[in-house]
C-alpha atoms as a PDB file:
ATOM      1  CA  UNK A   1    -107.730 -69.174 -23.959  1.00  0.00           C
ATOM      2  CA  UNK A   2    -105.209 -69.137 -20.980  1.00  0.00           C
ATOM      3  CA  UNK A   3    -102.162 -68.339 -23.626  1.00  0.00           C
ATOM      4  CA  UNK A   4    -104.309 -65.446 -25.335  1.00  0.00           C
ATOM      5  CA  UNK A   5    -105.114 -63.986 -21.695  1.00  0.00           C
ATOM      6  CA  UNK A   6    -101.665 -64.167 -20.862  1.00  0.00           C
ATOM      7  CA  UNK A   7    -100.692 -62.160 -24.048  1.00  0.00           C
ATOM      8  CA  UNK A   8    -103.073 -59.533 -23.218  1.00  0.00           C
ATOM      9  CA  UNK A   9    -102.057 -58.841 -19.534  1.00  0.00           C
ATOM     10  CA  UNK A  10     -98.182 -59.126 -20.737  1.00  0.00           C
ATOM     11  CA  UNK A  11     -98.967 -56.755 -23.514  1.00  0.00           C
ATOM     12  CA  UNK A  12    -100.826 -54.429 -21.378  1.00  0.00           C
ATOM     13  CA  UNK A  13     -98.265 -54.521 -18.494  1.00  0.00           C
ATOM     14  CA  UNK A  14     -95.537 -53.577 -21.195  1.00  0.00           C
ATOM     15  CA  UNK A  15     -98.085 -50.857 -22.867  1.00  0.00           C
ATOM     16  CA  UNK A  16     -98.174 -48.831 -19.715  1.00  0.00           C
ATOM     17  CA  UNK A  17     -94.424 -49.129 -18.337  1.00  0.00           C
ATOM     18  CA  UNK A  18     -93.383 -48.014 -21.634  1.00  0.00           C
ATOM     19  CA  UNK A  19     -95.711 -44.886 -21.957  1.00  0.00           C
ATOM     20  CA  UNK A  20     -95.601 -43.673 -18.626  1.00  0.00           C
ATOM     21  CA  UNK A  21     -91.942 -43.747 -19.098  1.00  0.00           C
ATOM     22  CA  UNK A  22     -91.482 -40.886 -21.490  1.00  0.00           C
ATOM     23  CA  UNK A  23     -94.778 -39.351 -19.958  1.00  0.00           C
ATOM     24  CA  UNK A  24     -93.072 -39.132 -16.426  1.00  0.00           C
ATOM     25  CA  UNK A  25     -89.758 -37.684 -17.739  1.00  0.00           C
ATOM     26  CA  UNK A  26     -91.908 -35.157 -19.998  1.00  0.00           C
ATOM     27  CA  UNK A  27     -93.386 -33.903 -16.839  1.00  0.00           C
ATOM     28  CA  UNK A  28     -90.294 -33.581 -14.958  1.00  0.00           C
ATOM     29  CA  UNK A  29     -88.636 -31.428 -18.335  1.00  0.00           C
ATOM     30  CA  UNK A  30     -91.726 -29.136 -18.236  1.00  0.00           C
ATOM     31  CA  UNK A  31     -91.366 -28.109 -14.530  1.00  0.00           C
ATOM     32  CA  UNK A  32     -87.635 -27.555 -15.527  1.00  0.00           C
ATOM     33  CA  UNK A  33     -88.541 -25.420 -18.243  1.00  0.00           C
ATOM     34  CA  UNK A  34     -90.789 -23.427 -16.257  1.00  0.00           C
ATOM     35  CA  UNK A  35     -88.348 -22.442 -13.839  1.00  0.00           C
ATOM     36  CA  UNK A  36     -85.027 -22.103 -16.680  1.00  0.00           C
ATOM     37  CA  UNK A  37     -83.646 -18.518 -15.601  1.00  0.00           C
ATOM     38  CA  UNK A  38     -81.893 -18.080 -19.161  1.00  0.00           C
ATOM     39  CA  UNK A  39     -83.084 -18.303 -23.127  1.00  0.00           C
ATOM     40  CA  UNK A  40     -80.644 -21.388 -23.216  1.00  0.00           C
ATOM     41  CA  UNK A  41     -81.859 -23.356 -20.474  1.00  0.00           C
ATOM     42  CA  UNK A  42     -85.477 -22.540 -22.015  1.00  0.00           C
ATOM     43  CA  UNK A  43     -84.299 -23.938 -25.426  1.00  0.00           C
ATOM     44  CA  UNK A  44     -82.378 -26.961 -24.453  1.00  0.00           C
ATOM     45  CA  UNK A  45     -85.121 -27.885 -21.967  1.00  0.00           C
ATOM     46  CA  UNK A  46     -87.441 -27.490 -24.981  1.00  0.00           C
ATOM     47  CA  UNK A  47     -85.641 -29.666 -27.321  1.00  0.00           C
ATOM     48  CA  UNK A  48     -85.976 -32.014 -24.706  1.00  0.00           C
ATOM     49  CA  UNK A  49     -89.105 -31.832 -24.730  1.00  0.00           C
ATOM     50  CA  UNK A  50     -89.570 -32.190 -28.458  1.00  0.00           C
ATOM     51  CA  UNK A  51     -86.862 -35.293 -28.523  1.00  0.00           C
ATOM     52  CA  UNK A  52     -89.500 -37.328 -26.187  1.00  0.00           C
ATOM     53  CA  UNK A  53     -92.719 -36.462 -27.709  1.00  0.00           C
ATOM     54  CA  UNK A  54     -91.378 -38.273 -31.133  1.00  0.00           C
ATOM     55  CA  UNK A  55     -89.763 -40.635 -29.421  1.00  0.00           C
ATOM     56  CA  UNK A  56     -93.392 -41.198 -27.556  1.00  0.00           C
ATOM     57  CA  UNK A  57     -95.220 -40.800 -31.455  1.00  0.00           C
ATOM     58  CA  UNK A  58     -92.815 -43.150 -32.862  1.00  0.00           C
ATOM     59  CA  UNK A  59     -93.542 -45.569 -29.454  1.00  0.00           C
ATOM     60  CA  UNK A  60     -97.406 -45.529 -30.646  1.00  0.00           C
ATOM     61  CA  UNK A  61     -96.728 -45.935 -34.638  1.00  0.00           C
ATOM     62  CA  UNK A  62     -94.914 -48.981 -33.482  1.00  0.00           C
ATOM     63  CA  UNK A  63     -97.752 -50.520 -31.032  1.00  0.00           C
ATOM     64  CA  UNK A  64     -99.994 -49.176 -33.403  1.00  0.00           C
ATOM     65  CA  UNK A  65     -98.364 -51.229 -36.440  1.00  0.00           C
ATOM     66  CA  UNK A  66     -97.634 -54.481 -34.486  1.00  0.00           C
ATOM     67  CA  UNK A  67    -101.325 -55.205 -33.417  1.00  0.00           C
ATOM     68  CA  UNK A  68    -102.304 -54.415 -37.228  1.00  0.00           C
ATOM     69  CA  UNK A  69     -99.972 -57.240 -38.045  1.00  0.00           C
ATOM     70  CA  UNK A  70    -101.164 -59.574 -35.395  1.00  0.00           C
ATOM     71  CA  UNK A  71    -104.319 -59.247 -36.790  1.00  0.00           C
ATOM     72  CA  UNK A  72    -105.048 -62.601 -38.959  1.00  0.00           C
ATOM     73  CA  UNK A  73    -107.324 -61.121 -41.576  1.00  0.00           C
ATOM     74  CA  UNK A  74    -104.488 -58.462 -42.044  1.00  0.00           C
ATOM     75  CA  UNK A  75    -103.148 -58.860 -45.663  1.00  0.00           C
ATOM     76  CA  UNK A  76    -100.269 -56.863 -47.284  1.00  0.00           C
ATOM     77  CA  UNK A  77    -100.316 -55.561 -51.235  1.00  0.00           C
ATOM     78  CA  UNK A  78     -97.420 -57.302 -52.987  1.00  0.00           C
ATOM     79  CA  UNK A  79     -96.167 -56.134 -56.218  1.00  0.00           C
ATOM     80  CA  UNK A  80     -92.215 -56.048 -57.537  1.00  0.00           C
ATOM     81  CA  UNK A  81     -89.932 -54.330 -55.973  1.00  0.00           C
ATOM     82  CA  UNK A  82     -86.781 -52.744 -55.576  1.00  0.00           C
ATOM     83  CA  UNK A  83     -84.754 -53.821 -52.986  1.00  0.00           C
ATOM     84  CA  UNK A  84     -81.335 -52.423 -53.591  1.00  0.00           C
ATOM     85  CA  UNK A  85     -82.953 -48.726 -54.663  1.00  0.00           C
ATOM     86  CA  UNK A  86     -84.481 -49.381 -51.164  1.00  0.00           C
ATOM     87  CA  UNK A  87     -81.564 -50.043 -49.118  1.00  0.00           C
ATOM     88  CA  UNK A  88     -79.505 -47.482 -50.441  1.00  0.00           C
ATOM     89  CA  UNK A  89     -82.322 -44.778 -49.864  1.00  0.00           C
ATOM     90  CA  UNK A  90     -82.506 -46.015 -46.373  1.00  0.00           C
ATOM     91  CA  UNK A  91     -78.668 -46.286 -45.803  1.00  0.00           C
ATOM     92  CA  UNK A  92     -78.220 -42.688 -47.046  1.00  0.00           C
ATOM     93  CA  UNK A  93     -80.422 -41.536 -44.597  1.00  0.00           C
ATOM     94  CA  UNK A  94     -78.995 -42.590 -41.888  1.00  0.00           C
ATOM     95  CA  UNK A  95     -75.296 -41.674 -42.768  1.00  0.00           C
ATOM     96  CA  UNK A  96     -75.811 -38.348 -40.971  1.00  0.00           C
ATOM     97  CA  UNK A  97     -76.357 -40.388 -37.137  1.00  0.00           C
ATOM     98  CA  UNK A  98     -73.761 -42.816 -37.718  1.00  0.00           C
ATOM     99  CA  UNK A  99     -70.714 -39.966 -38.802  1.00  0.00           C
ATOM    100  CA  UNK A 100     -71.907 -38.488 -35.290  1.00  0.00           C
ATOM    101  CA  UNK A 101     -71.258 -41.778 -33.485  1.00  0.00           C
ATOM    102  CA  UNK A 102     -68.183 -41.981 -35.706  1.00  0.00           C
ATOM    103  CA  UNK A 103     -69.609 -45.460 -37.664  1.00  0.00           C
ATOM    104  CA  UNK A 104     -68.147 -46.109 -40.985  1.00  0.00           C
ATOM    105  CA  UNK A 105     -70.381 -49.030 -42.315  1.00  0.00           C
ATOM    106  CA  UNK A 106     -68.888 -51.767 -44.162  1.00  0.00           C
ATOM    107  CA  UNK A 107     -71.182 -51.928 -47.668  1.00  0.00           C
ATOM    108  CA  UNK A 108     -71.749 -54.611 -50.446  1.00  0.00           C
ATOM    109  CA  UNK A 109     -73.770 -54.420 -52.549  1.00  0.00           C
ATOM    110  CA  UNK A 110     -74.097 -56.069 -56.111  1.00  0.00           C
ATOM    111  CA  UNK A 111     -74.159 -54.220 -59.291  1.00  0.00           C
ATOM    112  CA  UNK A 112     -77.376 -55.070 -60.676  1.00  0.00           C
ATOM    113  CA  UNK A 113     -81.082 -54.467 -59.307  1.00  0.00           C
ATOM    114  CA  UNK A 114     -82.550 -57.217 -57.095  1.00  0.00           C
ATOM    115  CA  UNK A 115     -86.374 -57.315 -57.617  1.00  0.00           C
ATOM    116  CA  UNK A 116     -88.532 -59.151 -54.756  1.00  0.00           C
ATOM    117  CA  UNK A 117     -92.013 -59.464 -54.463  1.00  0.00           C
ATOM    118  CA  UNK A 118     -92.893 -57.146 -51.331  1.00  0.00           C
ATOM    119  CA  UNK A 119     -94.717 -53.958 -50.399  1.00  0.00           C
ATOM    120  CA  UNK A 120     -92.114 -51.121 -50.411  1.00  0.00           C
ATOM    121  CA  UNK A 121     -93.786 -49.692 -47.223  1.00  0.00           C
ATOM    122  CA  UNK A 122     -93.052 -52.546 -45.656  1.00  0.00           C
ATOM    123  CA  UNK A 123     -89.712 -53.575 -46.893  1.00  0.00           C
ATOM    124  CA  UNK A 124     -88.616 -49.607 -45.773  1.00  0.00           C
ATOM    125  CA  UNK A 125     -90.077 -50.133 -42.218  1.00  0.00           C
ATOM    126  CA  UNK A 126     -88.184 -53.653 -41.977  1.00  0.00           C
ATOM    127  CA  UNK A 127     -85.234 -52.101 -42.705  1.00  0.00           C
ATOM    128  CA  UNK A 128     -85.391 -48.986 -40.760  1.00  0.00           C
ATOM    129  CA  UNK A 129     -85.725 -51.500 -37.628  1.00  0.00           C
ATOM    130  CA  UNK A 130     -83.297 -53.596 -38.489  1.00  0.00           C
ATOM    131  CA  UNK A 131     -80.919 -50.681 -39.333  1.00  0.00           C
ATOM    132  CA  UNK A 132     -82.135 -48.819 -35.857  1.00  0.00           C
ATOM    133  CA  UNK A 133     -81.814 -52.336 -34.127  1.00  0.00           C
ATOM    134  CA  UNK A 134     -77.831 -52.281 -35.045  1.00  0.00           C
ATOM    135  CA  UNK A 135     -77.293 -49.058 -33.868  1.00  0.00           C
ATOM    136  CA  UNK A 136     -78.997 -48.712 -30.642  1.00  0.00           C
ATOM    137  CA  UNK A 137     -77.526 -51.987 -29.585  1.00  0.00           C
ATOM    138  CA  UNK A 138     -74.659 -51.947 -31.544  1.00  0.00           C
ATOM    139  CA  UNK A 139     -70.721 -50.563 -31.084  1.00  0.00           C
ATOM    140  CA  UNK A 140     -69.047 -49.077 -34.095  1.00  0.00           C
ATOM    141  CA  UNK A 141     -69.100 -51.772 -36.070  1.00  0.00           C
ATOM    142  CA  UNK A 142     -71.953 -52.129 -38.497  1.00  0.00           C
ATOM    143  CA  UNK A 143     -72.126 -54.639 -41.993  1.00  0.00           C
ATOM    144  CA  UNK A 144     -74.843 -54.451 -44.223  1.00  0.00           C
ATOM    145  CA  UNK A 145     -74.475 -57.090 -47.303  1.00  0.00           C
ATOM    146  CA  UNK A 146     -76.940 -57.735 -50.126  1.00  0.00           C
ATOM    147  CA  UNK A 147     -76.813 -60.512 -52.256  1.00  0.00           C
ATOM    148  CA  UNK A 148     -79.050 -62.710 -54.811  1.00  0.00           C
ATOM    149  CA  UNK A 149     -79.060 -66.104 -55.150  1.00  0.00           C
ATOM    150  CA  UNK A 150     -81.251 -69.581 -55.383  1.00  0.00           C
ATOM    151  CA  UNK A 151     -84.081 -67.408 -56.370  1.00  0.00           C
ATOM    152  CA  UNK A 152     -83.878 -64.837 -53.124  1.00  0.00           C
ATOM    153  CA  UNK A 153     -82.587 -61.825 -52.441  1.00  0.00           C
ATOM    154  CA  UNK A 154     -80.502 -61.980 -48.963  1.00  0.00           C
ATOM    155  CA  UNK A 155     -79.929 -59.094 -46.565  1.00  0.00           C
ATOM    156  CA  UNK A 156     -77.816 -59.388 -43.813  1.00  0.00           C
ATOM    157  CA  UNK A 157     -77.130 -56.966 -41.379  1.00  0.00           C
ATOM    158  CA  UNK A 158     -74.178 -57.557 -38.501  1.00  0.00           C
ATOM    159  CA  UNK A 159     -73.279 -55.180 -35.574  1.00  0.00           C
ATOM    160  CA  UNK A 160     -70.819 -56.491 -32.924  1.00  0.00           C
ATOM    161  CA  UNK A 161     -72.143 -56.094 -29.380  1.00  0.00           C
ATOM    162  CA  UNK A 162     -70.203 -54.827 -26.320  1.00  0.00           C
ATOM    163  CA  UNK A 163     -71.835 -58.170 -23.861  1.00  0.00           C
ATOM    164  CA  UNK A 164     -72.425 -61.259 -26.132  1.00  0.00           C
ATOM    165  CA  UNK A 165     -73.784 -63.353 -22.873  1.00  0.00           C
ATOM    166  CA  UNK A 166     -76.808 -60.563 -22.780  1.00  0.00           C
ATOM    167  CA  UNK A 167     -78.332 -61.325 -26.226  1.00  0.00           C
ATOM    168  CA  UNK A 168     -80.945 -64.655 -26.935  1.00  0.00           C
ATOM    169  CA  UNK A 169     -80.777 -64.744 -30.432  1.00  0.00           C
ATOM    170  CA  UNK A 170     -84.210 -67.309 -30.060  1.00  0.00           C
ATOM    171  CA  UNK A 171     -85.757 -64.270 -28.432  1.00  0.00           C
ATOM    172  CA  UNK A 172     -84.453 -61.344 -29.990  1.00  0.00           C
ATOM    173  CA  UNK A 173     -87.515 -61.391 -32.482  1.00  0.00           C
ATOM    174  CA  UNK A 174     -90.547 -61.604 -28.917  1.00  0.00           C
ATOM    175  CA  UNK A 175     -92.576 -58.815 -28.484  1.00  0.00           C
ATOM    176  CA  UNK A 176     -91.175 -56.113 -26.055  1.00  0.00           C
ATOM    177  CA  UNK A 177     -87.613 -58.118 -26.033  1.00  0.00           C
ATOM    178  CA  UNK A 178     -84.545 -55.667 -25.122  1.00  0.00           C
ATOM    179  CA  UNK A 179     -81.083 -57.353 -24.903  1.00  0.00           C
ATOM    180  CA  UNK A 180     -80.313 -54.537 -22.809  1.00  0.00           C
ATOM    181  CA  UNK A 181     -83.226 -52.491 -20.837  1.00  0.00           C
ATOM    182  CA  UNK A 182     -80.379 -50.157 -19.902  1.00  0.00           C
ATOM    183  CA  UNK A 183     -79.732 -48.903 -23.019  1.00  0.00           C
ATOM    184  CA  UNK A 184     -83.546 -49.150 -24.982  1.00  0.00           C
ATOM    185  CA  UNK A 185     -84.816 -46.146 -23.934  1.00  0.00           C
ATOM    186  CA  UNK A 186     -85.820 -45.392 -26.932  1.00  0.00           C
ATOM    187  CA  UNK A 187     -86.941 -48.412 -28.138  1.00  0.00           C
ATOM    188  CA  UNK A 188     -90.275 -50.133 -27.574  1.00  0.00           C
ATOM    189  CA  UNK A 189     -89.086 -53.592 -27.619  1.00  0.00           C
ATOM    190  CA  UNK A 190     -91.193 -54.342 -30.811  1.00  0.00           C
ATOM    191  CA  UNK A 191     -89.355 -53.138 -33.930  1.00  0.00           C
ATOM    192  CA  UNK A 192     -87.998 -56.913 -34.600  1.00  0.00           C
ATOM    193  CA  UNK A 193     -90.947 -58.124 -33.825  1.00  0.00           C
ATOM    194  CA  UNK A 194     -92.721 -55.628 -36.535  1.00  0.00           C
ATOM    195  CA  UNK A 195     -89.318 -56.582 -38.814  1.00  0.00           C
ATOM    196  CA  UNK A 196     -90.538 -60.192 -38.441  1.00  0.00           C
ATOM    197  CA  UNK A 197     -94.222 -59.631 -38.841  1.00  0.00           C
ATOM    198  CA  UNK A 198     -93.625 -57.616 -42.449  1.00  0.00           C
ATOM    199  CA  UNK A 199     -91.237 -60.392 -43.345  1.00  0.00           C
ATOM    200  CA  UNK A 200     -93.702 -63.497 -42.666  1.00  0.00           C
ATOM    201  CA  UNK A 201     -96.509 -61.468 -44.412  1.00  0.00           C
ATOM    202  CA  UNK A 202     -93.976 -60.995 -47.628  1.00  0.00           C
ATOM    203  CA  UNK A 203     -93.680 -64.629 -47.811  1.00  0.00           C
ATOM    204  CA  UNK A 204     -90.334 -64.049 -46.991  1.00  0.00           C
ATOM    205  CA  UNK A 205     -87.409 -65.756 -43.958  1.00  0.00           C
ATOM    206  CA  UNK A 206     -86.106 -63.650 -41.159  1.00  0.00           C
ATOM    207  CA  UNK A 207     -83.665 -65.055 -38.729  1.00  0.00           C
ATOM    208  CA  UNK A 208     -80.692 -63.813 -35.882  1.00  0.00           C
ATOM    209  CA  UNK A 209     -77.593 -65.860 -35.317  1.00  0.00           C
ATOM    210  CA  UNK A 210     -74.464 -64.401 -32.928  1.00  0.00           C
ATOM    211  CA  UNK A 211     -70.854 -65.458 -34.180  1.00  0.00           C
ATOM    212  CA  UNK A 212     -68.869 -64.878 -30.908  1.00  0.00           C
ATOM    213  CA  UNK A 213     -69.392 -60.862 -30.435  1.00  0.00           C
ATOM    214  CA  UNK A 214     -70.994 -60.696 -34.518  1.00  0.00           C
ATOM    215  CA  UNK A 215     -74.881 -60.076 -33.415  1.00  0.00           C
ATOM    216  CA  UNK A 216     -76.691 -60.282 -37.117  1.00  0.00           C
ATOM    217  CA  UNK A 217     -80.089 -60.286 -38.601  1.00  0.00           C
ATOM    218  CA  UNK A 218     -80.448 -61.690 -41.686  1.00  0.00           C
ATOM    219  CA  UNK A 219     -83.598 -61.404 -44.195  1.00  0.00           C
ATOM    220  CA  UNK A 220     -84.809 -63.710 -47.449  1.00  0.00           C
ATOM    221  CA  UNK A 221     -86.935 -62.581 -50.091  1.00  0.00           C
ATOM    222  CA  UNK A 222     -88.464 -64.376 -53.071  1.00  0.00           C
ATOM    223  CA  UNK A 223     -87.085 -62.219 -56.274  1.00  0.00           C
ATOM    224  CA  UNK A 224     -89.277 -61.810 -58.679  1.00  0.00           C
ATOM    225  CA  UNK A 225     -89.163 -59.831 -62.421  1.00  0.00           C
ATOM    226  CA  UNK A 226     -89.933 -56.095 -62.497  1.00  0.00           C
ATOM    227  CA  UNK A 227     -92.975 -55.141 -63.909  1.00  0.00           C
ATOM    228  CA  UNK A 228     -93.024 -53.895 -67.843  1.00  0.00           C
END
């Protein structure tokens, strides 16, 4: 009872420093906008604006989607599924952010489809945070490597880090964990933590290792045959 009261008041705390956050600063870009003397002050102050209210809707989906998982009678729909299509969707859309922050991903990839049994809602959002994990805490170094064998389908994806002493890899999957607080402003804290949730509930393995300044993440799934 002690540990589940504990979780509560921890979750809580968390809940309201990382609202208010964006909440304060929204305040603080309205007043600018209200006295901007010129039409580009007024726009840039309003894309400002707009930046943190989906960075505050996408700070809800996430607290929103992590207590769903904690919830034991929570199930997932499993069905074949497949997992290179997936990956490749996903890694195409993010091609646009990483040419801005002049990332050139390292890719491989094998030739033929890899089939697990998953819910494709669920394998894109664990690979969205694991993808968004890379690059917020990441340099300009980013891997991404799909293979199949011993009856799973393995994704691993590697990022080097600029401070190797600042990252637990046995806590990088805890609830409102951030390597660096300095640089998460955008993050909640919880997308492994979702990543690891949608994994467990696939029936699948999720895990972090560090290789001197090599931070990875690297995710099993049971393959499976496609349906006919």
């Amino acid at each position: 009872m002690k540990q589940r009261e504990k979780l509560i008041s921890d979750t809580y705390t968390n809940l309201s420093h990382d609202i208010r956050t964006p909440l304060t600063s929204l305040d603080g870009y309205f007043q600018l906008l209200r006295q901007a003397q010129t039409e580009e002050e007024r726009k840039r102050y309003e894309e400002i604006i707009r930046e943190r209210i989906r960075s505050l809707e996408e700070l809800l989906e996430e607290l929103f989607t992590f207590a769903k998982l904690r919830d034991t009678s929570y199930e997932l729909e499993l069905a074949p599924c497949p997992l290179k299509k997936l990956l490749t969707e996903l890694v195409l859309s993010c091609y646009g952010e990483w040419s801005q922050r002049g990332i050139v991903p390292d890719i491989d990839m094998p030739d033929r489809e890899l089939f697990v049994r998953g819910n494709e809602l669920a394998i894109r959002r664990t690979i969205q945070n694991v993808l968004k994990n890379a690059l917020v805490h990441g340099s300009k170094e980013i891997g991404i490597r799909l293979v199949g064998e011993e009856g799973c389908a393995g994704l691993t994806v590697t990022n080097r880090v600029e401070d190797p002493g600042e990252v637990d890899v046995e806590r990088v999957f805890e609830r409102f964990y951030k390597a660096d607080p300095a640089r998460s402003r955008t993050s909640s804290g919880l997308g492994l933590s979702i990543a690891k949730e949608f994994v467990g509930h696939m029936g699948g393995e999720i895990r972090a290792f560090l290789e001197g300044d090599l931070f990875g993440i690297e995710i099993r799934l049971p393959l499976t045959e496609p349906d006919r």
